[in-house]
C-alpha atoms as a PDB file:
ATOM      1  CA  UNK A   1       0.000   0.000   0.000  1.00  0.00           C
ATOM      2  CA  UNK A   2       1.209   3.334  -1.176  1.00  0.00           C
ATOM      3  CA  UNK A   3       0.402   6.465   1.094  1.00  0.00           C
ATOM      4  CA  UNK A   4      -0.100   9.926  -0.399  1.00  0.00           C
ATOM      5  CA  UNK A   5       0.968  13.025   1.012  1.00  0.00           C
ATOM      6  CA  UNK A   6      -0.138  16.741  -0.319  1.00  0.00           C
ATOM      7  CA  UNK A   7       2.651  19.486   1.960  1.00  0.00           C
ATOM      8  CA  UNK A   8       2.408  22.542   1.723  1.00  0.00           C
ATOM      9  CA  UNK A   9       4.677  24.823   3.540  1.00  0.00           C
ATOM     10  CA  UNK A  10       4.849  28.414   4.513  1.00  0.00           C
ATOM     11  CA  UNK A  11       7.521  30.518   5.317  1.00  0.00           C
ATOM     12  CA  UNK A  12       6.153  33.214   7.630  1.00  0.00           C
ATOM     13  CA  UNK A  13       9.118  35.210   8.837  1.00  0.00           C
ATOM     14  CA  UNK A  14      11.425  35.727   5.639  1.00  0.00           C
ATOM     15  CA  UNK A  15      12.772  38.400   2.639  1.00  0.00           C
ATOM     16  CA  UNK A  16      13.005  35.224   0.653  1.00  0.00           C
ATOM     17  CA  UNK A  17      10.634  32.622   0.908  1.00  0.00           C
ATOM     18  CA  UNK A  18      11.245  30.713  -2.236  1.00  0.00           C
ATOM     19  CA  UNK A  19      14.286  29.650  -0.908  1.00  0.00           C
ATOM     20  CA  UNK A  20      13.371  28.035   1.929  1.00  0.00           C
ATOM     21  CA  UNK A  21      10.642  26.047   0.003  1.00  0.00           C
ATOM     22  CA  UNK A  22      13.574  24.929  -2.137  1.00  0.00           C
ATOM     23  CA  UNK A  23      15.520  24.305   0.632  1.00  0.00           C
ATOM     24  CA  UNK A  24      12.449  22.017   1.834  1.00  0.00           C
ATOM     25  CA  UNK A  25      12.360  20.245  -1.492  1.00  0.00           C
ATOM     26  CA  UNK A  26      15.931  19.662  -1.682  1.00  0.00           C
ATOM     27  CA  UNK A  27      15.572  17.797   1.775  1.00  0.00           C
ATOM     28  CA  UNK A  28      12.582  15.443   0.487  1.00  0.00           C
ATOM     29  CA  UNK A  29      14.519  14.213  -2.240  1.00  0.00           C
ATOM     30  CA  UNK A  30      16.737  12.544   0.590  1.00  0.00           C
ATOM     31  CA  UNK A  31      13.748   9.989   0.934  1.00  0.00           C
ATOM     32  CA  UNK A  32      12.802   6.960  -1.079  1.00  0.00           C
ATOM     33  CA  UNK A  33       9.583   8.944  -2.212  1.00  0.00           C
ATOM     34  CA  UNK A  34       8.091   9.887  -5.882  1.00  0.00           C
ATOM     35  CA  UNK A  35       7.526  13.631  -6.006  1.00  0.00           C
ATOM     36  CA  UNK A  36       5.284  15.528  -7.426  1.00  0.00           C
ATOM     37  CA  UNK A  37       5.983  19.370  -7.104  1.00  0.00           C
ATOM     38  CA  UNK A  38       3.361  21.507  -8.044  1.00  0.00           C
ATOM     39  CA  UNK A  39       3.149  25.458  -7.576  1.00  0.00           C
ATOM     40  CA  UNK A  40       1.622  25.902  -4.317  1.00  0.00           C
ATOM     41  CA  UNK A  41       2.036  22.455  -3.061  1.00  0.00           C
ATOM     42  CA  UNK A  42       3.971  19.269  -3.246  1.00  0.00           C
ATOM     43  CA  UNK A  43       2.576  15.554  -4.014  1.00  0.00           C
ATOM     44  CA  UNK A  44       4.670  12.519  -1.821  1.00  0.00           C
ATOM     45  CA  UNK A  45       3.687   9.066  -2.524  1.00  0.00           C
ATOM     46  CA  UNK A  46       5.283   6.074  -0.742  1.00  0.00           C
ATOM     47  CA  UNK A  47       5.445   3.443   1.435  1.00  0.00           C
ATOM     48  CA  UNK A  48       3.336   4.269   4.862  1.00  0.00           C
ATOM     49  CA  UNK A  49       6.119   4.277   7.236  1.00  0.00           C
ATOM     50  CA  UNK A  50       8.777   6.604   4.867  1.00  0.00           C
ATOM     51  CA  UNK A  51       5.949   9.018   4.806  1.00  0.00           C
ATOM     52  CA  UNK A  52       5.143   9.553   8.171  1.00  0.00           C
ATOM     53  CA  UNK A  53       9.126   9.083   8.993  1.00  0.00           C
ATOM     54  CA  UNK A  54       9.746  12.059   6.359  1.00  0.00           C
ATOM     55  CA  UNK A  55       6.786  14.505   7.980  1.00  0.00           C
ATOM     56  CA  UNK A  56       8.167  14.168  11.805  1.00  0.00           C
ATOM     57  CA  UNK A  57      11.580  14.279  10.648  1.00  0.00           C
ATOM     58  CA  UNK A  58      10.511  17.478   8.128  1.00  0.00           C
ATOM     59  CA  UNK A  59       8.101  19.274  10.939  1.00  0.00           C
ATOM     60  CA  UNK A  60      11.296  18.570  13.498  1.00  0.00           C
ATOM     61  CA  UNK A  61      14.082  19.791  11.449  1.00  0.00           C
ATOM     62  CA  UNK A  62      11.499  23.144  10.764  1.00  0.00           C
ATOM     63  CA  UNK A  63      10.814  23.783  13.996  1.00  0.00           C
ATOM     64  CA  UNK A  64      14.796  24.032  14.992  1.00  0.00           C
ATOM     65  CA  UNK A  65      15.704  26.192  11.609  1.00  0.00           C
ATOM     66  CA  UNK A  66      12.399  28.310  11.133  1.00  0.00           C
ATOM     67  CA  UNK A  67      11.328  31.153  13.179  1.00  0.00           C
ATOM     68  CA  UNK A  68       7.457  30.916  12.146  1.00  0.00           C
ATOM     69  CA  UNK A  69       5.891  28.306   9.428  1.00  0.00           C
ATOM     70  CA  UNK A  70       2.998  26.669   8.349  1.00  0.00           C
ATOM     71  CA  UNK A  71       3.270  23.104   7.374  1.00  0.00           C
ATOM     72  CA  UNK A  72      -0.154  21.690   6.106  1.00  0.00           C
ATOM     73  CA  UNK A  73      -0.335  18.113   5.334  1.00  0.00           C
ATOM     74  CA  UNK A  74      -3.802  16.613   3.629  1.00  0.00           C
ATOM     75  CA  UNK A  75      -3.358  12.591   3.669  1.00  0.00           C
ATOM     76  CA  UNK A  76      -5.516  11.064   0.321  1.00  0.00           C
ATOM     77  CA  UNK A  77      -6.627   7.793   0.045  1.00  0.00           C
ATOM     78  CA  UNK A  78      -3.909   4.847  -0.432  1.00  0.00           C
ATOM     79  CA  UNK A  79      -2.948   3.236  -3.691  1.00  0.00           C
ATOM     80  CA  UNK A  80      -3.001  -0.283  -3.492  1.00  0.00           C
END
């Protein structure tokens, strides 16, 4: 079974948030994920346990580098 993730993340206290969403990407590729970026939000699909492993380890790593940030995560039906 196949989970599917839609992030979307919001820099809230920055000059330049592009980069930070980059920055963001750039650290989900470390993952053994597909992804789908789209223009306001990105699409992970994996196994169950690598998804929910990347969003604590994504939410924790945030929460030490950001000042402020939203981080809204919609979980869609699995694949099977």
């Amino acid at each position: 079974m196949k989970t599917i993730a839609q992030l979307t993340y919001i820099p809230l206290a920055t000059h330049n948030p592009t980069e930070q969403v980059q920055e963001l990407i750039e650290h989900l590729a470390q993952y053994d994920l597909q992804i789908e970026i789209g223009y306001l939000s990105s699409t992970v699909i994996g196994e169950t346990e690598v998804v929910f492993d990347m969003i604590k380890d994504v939410y924790e790593t945030m929460a030490l580098e950001q000042e402020r940030f939203r981080f809204h995560i919609e979980l869609l039906s699995p694949e099977k």
